[in-house]
C-alpha atoms as a PDB file:
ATOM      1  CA  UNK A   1     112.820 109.240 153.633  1.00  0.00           C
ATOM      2  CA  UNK A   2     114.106 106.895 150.936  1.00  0.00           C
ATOM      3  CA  UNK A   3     112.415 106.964 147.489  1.00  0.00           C
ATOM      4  CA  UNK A   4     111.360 104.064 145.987  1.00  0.00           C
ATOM      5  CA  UNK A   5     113.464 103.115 142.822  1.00  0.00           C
ATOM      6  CA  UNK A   6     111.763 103.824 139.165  1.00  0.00           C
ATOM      7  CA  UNK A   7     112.724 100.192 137.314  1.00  0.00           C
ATOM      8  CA  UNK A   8     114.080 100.771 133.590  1.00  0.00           C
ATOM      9  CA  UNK A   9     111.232 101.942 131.418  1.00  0.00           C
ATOM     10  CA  UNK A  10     111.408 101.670 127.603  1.00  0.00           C
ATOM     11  CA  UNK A  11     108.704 104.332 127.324  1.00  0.00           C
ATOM     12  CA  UNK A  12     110.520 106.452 129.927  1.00  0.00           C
ATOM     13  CA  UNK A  13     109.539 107.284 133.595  1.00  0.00           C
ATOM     14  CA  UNK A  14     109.568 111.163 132.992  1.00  0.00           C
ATOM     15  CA  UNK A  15     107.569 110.503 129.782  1.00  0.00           C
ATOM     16  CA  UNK A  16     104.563 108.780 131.384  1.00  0.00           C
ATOM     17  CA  UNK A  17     104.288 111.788 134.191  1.00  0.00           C
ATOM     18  CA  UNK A  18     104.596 114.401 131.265  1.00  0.00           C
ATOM     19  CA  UNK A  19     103.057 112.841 128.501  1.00  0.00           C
ATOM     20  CA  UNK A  20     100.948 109.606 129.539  1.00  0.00           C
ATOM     21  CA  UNK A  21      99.042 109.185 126.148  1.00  0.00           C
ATOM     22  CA  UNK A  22     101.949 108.985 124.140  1.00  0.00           C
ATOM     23  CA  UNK A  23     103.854 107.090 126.873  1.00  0.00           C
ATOM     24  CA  UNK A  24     100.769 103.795 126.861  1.00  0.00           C
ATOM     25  CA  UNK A  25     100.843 104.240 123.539  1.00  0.00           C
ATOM     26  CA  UNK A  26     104.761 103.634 123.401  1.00  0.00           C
ATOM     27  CA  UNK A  27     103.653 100.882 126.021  1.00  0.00           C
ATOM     28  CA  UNK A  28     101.165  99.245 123.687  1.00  0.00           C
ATOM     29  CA  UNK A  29     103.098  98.896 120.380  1.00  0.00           C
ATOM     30  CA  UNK A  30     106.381  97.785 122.572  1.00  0.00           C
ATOM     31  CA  UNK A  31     103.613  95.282 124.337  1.00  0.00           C
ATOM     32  CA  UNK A  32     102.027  93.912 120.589  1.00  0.00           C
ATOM     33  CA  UNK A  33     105.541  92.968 119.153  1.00  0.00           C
ATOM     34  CA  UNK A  34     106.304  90.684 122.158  1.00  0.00           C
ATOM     35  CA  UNK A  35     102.964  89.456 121.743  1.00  0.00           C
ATOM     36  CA  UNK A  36     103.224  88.667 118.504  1.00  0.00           C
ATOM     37  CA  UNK A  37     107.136  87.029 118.432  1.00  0.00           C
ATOM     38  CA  UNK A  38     105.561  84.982 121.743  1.00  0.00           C
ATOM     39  CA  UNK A  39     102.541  83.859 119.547  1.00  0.00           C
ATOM     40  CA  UNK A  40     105.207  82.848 116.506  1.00  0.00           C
ATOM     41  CA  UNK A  41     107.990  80.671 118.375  1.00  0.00           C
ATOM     42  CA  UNK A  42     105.072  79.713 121.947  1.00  0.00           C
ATOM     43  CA  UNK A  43     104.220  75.901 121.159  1.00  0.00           C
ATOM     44  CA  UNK A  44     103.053  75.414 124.596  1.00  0.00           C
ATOM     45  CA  UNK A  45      98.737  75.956 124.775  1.00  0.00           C
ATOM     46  CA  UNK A  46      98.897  77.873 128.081  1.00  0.00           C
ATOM     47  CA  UNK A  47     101.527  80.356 126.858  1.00  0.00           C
ATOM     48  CA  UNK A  48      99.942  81.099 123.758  1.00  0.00           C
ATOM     49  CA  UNK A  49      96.807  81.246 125.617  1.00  0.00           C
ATOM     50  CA  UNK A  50      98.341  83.858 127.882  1.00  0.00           C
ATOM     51  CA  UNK A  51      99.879  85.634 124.471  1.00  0.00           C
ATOM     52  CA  UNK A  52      96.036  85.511 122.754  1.00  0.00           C
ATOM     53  CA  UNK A  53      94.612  87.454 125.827  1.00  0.00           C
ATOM     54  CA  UNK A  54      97.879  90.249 126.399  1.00  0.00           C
ATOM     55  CA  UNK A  55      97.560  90.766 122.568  1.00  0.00           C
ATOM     56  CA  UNK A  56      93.611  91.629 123.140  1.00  0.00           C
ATOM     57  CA  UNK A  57      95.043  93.989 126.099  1.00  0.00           C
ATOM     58  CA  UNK A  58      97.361  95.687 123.218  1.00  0.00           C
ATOM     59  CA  UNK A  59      93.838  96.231 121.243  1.00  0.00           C
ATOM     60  CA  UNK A  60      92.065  97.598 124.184  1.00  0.00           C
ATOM     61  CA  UNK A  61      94.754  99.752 125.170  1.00  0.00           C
ATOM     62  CA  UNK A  62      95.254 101.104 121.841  1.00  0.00           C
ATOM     63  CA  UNK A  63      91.257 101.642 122.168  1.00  0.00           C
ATOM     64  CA  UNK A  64      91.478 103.990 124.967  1.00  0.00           C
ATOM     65  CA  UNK A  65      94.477 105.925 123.421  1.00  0.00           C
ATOM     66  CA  UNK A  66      93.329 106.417 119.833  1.00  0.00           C
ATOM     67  CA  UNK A  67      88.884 106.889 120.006  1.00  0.00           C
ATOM     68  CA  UNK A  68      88.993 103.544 118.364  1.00  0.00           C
ATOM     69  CA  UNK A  69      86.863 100.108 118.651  1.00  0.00           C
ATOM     70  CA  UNK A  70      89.151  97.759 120.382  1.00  0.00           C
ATOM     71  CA  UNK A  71      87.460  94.636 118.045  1.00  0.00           C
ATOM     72  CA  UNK A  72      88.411  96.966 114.885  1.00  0.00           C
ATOM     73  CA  UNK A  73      92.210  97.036 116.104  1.00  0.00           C
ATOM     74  CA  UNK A  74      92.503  93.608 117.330  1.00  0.00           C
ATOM     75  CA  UNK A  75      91.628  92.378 114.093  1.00  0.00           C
ATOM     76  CA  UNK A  76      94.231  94.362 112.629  1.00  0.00           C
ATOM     77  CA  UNK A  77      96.589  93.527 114.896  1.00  0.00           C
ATOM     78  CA  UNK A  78      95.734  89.758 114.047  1.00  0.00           C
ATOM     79  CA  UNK A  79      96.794  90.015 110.946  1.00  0.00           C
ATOM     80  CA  UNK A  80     100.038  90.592 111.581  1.00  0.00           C
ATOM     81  CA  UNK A  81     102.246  87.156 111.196  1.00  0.00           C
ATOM     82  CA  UNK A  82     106.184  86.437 112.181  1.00  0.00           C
ATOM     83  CA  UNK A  83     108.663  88.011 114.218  1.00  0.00           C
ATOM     84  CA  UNK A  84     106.945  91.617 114.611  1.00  0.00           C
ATOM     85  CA  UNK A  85     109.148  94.622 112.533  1.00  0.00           C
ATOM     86  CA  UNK A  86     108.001  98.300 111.969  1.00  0.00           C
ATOM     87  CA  UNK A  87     105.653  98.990 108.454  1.00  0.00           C
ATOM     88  CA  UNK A  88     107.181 100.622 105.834  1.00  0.00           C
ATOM     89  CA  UNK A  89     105.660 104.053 104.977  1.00  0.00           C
ATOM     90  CA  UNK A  90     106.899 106.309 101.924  1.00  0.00           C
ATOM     91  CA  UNK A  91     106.019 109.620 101.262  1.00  0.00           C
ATOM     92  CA  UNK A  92     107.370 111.647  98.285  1.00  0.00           C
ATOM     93  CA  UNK A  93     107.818 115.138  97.422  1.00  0.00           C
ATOM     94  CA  UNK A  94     107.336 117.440  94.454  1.00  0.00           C
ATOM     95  CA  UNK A  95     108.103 121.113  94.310  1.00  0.00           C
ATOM     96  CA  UNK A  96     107.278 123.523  91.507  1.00  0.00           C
ATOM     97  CA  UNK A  97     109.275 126.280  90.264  1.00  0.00           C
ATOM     98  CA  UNK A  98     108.096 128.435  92.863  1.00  0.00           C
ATOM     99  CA  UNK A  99     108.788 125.794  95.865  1.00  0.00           C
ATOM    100  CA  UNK A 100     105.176 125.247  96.346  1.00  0.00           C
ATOM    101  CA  UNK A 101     104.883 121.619  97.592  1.00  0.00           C
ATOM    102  CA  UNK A 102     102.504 119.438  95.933  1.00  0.00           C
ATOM    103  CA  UNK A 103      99.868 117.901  98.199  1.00  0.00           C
ATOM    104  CA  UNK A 104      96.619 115.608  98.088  1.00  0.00           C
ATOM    105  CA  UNK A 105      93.752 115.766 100.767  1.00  0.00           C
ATOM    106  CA  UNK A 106      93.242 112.401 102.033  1.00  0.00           C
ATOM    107  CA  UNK A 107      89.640 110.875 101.850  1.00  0.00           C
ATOM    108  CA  UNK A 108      89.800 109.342 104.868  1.00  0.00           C
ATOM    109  CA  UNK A 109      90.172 112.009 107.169  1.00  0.00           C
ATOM    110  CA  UNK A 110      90.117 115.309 104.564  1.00  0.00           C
ATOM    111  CA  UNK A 111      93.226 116.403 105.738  1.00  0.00           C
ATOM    112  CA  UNK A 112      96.326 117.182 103.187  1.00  0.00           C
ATOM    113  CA  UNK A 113      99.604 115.205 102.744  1.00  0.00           C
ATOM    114  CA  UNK A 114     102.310 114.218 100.654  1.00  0.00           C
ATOM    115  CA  UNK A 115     101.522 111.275  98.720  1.00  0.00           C
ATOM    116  CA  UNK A 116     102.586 108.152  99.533  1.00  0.00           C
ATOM    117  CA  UNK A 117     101.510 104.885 101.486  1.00  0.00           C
ATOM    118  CA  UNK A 118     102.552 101.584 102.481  1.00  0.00           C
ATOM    119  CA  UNK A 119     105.403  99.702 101.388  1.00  0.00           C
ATOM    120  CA  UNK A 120     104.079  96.689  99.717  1.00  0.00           C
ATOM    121  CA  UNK A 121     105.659  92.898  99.414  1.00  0.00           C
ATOM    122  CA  UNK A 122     108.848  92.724  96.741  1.00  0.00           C
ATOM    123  CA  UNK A 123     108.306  96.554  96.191  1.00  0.00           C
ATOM    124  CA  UNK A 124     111.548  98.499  95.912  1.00  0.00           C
ATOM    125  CA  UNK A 125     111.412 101.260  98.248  1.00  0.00           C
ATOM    126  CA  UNK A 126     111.695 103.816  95.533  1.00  0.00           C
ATOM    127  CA  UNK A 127     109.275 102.400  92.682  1.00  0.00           C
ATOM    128  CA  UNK A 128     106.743 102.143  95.689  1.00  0.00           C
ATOM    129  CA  UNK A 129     106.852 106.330  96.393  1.00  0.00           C
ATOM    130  CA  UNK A 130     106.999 106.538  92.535  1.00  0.00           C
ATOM    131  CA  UNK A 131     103.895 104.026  92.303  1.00  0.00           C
ATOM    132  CA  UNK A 132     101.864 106.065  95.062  1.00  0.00           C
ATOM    133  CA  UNK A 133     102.310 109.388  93.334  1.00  0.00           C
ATOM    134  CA  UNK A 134     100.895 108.470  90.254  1.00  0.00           C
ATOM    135  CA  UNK A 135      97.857 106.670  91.634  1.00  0.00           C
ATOM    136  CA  UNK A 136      97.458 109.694  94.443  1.00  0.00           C
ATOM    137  CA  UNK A 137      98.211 112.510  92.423  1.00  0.00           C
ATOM    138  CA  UNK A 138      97.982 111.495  88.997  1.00  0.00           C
ATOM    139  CA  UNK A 139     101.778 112.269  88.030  1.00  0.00           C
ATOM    140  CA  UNK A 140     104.625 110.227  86.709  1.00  0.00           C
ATOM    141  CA  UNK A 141     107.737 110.973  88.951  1.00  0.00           C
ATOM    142  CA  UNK A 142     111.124 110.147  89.397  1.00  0.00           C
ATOM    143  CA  UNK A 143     112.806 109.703  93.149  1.00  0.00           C
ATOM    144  CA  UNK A 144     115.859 111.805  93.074  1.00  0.00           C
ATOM    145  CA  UNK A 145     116.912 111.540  96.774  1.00  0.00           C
ATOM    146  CA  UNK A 146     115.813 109.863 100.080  1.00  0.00           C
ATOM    147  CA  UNK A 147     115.941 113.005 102.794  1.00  0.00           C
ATOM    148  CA  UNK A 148     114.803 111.741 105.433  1.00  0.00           C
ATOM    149  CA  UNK A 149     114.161 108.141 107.277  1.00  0.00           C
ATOM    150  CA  UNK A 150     112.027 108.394 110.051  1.00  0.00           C
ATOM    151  CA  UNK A 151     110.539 107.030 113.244  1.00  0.00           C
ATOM    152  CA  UNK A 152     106.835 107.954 113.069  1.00  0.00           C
ATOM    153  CA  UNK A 153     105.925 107.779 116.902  1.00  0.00           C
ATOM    154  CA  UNK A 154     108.759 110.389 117.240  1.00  0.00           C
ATOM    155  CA  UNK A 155     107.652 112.866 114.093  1.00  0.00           C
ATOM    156  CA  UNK A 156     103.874 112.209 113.978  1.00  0.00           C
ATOM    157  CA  UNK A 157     102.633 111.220 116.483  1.00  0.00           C
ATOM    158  CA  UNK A 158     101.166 107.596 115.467  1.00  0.00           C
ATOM    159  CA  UNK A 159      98.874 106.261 117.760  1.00  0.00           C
ATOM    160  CA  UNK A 160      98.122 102.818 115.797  1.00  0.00           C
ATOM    161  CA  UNK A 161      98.632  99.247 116.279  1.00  0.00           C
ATOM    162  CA  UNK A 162     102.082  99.073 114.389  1.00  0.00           C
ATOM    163  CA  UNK A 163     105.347 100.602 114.917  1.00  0.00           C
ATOM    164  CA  UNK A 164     105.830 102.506 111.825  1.00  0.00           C
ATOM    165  CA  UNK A 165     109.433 103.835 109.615  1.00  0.00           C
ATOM    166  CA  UNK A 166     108.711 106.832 107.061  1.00  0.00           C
ATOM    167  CA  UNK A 167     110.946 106.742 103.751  1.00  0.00           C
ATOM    168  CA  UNK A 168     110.800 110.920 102.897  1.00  0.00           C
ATOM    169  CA  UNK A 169     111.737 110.651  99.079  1.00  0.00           C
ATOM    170  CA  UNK A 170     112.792 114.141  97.241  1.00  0.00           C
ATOM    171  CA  UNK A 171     110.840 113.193  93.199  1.00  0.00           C
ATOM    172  CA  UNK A 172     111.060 115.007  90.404  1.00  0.00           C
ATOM    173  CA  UNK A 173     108.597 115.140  87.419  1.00  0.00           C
ATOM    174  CA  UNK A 174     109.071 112.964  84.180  1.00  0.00           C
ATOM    175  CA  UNK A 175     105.477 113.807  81.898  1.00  0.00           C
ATOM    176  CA  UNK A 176     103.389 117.268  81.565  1.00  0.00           C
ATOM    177  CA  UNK A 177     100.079 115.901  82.694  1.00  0.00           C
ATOM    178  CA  UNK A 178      97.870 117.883  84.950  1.00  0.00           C
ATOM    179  CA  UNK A 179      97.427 116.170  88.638  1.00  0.00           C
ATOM    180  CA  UNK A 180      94.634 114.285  88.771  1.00  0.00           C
ATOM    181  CA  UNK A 181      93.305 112.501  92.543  1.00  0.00           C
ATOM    182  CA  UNK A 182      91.370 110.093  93.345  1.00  0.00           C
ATOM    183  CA  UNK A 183      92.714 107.353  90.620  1.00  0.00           C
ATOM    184  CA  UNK A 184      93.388 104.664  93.796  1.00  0.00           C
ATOM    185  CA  UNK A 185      90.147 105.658  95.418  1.00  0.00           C
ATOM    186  CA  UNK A 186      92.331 107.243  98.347  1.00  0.00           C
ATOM    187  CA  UNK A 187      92.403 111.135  97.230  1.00  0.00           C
ATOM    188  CA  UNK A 188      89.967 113.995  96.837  1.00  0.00           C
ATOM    189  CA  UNK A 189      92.048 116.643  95.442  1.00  0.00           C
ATOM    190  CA  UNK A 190      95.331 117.912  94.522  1.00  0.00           C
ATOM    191  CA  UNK A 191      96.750 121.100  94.405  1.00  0.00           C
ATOM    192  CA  UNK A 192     100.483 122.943  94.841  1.00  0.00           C
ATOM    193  CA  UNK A 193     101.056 125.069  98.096  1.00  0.00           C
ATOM    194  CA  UNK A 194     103.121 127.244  99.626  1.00  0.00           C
ATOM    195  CA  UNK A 195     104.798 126.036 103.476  1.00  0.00           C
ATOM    196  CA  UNK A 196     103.401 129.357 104.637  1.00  0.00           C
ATOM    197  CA  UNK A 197      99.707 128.353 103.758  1.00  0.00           C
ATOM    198  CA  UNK A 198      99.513 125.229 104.326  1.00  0.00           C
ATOM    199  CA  UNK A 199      96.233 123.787 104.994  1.00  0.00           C
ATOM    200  CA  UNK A 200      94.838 121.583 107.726  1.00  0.00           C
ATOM    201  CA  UNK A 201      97.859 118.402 107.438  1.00  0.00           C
ATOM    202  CA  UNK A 202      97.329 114.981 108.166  1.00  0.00           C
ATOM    203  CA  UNK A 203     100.230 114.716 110.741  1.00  0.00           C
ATOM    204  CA  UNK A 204     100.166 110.898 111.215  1.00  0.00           C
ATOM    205  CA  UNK A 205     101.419 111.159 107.741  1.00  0.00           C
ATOM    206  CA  UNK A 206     103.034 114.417 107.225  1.00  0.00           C
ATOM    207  CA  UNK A 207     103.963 117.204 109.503  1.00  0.00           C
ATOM    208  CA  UNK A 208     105.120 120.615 108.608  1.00  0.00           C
ATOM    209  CA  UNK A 209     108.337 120.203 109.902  1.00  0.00           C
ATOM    210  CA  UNK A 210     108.971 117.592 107.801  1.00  0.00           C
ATOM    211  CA  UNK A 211     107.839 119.291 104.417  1.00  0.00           C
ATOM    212  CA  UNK A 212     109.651 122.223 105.956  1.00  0.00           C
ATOM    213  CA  UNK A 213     112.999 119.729 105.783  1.00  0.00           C
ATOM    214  CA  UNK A 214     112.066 118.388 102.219  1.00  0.00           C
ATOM    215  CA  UNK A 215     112.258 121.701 101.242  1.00  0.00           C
ATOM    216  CA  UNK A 216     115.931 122.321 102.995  1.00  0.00           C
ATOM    217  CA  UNK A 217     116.793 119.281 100.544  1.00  0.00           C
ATOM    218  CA  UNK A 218     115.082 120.796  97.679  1.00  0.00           C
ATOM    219  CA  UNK A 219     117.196 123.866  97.504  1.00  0.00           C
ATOM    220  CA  UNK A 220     120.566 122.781  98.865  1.00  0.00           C
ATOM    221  CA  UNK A 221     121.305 119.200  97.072  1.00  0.00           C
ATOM    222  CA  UNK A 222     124.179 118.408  99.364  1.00  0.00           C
ATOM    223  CA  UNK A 223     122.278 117.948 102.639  1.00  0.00           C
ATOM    224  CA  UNK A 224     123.009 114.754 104.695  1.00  0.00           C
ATOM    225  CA  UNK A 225     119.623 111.967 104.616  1.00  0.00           C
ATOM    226  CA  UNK A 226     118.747 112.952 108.037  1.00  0.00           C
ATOM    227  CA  UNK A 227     117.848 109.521 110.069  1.00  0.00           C
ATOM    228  CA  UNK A 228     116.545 108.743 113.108  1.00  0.00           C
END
């Protein structure tokens, strides 16, 4: 008996049999940025009608994927303007003498991470990890080397309305303050740890692989920027 033919599938065939959630969610963000170029260059009121309802589709998609309200998402999703690109997140480094990593515990969600956080308008991708350490952990760094560029629906996992890059910066301490958290309103604490006690991470923002590969770059200089 013939089979029927699987048609080319950005998310992958195989993928959506083995792994369906992150397959729709692959789906979803794919869906949103045609959306979203459609609404910027449609002129015509039925097409951008049909655009308005596929992008609430994204939103209720994303809904079912992520244990979120699909009004909460679509209005993030709205504010989204232009041709659609992936956000801009950078997360930054610090190891003591010991190769403890330096994390903060996120208020949101009171899991542990690097610091870091979006990329913001006319930031340089550097001064912007540099920025988010001091106002996450309270310390004035330096970015000596970026380690890693990343795809975050491949490393952790995203399951939110934007396609996201992750800038993994190696920093290096220029003052002898104590950390402090909390001075953006986004931490709870601070404190050094070692990769085998770790606590509970925040894997949408950093996975133990990848402090396991800032640590590679820590200790041998000459590594390659490893980029997806």
């Amino acid at each position: 008996m013939a089979t029927a033919s699987v048609p080319n599938d950005p998310a992958g065939y195989s993928r959506l049999m083995t792994d369906p959630v992150r397959a729709l969610h692959d789906m979803a963000i794919e869906l949103g940025a045609m959306v979203q170029n459609g609404l910027y260059y449609a002129t015509d009121k039925y097409e951008i009608a049909r655009y308005t309802r596929m992008r609430e589709m994204t939103a209720e998609i994303l809904a079912l994927i992520a244990d979120r309200d699909a009004a909460d998402l679509l209005a993030d999703i709205q504010m989204d303007r232009g041709h659609a690109t992936p956000k801009v997140d950078v997360r930054a480094a610090l190891f003591d003498g010991e190769d403890r990593v330096l994390l903060v515990r996120e208020a949101r969600d009171g899991r542990w991470c690097l610091p870091g956080g979006w990329v913001d308008a006319l930031d340089l991708p550097h001064a912007a990890a540099e920025r988010e350490f001091a106002e996450e952990a309270g310390l004035k760094v330096r970015t000596t080397k970026l380690a890693a560029l990343h795809d975050g629906s491949v490393h952790n996992g995203h399951t939110g309305p934007w396609h996201v890059y992750k800038l993994l910066f190696l920093v290096e301490r220029t003052d002898d303050a104590d950390p402090v958290a909390g001075l953006d309103g986004e931490t709870t604490d601070v404190r050094h740890f070692a990769l085998d006690e770790l606590p509970e991470l925040s894997i949408g923002r950093t996975t133990a692989a990848q402090l396991e590969l800032l640590l590679r770059h820590h200790r041998e200089g000459r590594l390659a920027t490893e980029v997806d």
